[in-house]
C-alpha atoms as a PDB file:
ATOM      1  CA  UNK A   1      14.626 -26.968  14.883  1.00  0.00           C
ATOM      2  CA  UNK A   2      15.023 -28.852  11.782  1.00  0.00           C
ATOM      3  CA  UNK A   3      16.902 -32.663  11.661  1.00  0.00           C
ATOM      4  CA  UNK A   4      17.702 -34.219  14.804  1.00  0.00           C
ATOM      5  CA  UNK A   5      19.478 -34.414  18.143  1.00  0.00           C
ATOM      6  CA  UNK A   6      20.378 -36.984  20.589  1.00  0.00           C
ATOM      7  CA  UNK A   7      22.675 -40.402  20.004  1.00  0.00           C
ATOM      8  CA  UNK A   8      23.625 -41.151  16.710  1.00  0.00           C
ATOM      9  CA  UNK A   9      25.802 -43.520  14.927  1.00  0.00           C
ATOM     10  CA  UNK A  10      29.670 -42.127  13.280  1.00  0.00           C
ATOM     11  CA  UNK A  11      30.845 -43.949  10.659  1.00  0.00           C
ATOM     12  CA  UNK A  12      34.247 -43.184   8.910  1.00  0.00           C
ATOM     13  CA  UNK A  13      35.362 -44.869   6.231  1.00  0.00           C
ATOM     14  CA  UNK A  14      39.101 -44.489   5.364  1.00  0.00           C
ATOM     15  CA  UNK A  15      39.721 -45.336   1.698  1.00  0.00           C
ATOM     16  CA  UNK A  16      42.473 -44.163  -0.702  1.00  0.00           C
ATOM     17  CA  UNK A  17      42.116 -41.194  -3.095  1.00  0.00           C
ATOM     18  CA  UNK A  18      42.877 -43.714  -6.294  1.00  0.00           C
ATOM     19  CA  UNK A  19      40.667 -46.514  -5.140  1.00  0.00           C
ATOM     20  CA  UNK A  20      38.076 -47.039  -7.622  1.00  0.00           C
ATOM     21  CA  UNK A  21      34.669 -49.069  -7.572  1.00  0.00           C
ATOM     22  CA  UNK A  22      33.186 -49.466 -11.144  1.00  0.00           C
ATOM     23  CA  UNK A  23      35.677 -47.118 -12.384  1.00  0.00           C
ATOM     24  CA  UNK A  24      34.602 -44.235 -10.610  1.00  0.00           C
ATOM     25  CA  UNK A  25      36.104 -42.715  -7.100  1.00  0.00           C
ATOM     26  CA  UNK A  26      35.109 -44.753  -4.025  1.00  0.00           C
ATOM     27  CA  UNK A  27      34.740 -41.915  -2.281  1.00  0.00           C
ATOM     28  CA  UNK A  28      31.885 -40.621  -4.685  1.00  0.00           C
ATOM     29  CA  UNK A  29      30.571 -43.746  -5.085  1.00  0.00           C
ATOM     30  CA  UNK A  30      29.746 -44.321  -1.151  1.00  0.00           C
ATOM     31  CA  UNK A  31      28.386 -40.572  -1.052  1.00  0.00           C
ATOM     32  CA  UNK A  32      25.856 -41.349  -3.530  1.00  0.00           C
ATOM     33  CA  UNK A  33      25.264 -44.817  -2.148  1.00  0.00           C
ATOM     34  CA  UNK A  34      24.730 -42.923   1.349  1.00  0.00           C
ATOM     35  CA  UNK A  35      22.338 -40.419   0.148  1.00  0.00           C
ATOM     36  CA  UNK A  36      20.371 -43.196  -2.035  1.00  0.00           C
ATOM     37  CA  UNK A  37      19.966 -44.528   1.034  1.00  0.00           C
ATOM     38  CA  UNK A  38      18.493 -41.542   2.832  1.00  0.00           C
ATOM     39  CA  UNK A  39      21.171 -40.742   5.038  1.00  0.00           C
ATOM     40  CA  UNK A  40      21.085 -37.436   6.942  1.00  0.00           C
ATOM     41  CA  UNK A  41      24.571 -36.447   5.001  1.00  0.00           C
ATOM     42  CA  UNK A  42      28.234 -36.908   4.286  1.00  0.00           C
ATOM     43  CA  UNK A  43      31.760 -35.578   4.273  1.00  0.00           C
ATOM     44  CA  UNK A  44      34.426 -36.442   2.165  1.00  0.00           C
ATOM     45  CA  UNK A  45      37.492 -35.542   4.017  1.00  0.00           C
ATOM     46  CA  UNK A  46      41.064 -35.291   1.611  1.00  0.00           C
ATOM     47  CA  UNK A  47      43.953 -35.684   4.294  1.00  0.00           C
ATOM     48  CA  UNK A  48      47.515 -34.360   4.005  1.00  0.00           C
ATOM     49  CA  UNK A  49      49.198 -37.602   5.197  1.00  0.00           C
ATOM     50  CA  UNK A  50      48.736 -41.024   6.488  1.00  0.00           C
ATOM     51  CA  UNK A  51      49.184 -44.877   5.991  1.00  0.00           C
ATOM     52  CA  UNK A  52      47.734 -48.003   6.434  1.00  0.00           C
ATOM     53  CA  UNK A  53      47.868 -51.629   6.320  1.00  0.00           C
ATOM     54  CA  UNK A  54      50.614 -51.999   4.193  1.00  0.00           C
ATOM     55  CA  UNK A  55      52.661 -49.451   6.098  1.00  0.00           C
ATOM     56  CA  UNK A  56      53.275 -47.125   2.596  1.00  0.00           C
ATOM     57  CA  UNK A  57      52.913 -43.462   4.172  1.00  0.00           C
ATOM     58  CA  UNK A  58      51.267 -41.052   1.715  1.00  0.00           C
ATOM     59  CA  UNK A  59      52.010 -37.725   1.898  1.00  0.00           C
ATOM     60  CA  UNK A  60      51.245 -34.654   0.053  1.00  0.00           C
ATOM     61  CA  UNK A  61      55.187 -34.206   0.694  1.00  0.00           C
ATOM     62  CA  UNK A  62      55.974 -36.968  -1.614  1.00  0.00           C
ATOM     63  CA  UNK A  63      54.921 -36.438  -5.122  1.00  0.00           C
ATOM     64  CA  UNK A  64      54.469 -40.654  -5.844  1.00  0.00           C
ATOM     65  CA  UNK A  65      52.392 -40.854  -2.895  1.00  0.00           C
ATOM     66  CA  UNK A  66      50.508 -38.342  -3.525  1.00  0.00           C
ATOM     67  CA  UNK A  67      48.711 -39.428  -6.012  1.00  0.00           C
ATOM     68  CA  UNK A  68      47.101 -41.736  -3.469  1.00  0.00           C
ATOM     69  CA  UNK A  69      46.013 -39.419  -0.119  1.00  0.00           C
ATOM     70  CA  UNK A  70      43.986 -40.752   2.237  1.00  0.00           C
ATOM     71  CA  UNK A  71      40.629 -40.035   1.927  1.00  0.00           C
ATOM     72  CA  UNK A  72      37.933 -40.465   4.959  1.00  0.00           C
ATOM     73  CA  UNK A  73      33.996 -40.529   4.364  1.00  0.00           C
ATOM     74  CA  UNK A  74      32.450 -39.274   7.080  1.00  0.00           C
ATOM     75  CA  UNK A  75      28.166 -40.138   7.993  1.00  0.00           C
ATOM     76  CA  UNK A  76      26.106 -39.447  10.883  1.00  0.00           C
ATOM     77  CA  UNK A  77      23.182 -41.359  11.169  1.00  0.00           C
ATOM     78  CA  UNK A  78      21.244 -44.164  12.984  1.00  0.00           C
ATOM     79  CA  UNK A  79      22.738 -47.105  13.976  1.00  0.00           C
ATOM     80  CA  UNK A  80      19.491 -49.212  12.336  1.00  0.00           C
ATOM     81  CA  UNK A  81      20.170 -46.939   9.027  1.00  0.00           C
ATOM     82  CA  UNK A  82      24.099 -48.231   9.034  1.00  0.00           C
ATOM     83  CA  UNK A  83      23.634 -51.196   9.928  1.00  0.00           C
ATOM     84  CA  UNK A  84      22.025 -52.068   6.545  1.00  0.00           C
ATOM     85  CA  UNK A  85      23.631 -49.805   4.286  1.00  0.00           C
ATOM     86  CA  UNK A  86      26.949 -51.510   5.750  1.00  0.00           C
ATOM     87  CA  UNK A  87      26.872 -55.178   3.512  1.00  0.00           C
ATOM     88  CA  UNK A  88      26.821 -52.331   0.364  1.00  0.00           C
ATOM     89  CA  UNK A  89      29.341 -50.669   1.649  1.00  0.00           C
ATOM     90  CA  UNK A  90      31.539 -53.474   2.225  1.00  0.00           C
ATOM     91  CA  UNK A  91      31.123 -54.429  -1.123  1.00  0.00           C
ATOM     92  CA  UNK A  92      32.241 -51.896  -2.760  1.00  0.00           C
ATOM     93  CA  UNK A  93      35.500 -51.879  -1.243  1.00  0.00           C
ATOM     94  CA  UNK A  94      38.624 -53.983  -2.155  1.00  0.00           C
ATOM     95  CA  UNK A  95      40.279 -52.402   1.097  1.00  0.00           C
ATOM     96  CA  UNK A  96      40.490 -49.430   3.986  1.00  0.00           C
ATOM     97  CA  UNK A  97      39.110 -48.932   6.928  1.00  0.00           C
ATOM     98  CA  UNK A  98      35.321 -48.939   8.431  1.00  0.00           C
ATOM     99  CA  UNK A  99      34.607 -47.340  12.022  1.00  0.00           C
ATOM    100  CA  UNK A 100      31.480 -46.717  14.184  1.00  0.00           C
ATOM    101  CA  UNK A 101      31.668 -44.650  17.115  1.00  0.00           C
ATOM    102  CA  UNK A 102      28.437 -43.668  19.365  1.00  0.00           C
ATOM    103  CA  UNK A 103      27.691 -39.316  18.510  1.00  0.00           C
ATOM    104  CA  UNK A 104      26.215 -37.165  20.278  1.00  0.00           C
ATOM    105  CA  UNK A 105      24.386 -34.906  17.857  1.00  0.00           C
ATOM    106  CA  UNK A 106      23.957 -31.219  19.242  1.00  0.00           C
ATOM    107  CA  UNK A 107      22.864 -29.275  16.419  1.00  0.00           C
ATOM    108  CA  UNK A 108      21.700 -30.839  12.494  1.00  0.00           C
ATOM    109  CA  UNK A 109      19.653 -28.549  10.569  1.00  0.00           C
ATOM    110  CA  UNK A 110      19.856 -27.427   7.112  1.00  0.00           C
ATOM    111  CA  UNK A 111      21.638 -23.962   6.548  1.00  0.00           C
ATOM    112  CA  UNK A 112      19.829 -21.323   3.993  1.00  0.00           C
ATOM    113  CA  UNK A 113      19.353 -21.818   0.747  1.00  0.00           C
ATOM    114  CA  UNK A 114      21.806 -20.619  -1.750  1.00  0.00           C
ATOM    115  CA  UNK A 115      21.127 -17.039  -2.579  1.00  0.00           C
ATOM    116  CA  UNK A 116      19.027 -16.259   0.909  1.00  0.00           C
ATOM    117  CA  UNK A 117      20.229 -13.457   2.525  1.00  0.00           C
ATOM    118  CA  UNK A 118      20.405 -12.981   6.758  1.00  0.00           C
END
């Protein structure tokens, strides 16, 4: 099997749709960070509703708020490989949300290349 198994490291990080770091997404911006950084992968995640510290719900519902949806970066790695990608990280944000939960990691291998056939 290709990748790894065992106990990893989650890390989401919940950021807003129209936050911006050097006038590009967040979002993108910690994807590319992540992968500079030889992480194993990541998911950007566009949710339908939620709030957060200032209590403002967003929701795809209300056309204002919409324009801000949650967004949630997902990466599953090792905790030594967060760890120092994490002072980057938390410079590039003005605000949101950064958690680490132990993984277990059943199955990480990379899927067939585009055009292969089964």
């Amino acid at each position: 099997m290709h990748g790894f198994v065992g106990e990893r490291v989650l890390m989401r990080i919940h950021v807003g749709e129209s936050d911006r770091h050097r006038g590009r997404p967040v979002y993108r911006a910690l994807v590319e960070l992540l992968r500079e950084r030889g992480c194993a992968g990541a998911t950007v995640i566009r949710c339908i509703a939620g709030f957060g510290a200032r209590r403002e719900v967003h929701s795809t519902a209300n056309e204002i708020a919409a324009a801000d949806m949650p967004v949630v970066v997902e990466c599953v790695e090792t905790e030594e490989k967060l760890a120092a990608v994490l002072p980057e990280i938390d410079a590039m944000l003005d605000g949101g949300l950064v958690t680490l939960e132990r993984a277990q990691v059943i199955l990480y291998r990379a899927g067939a290349s585009p055009g292969a056939r089964g």
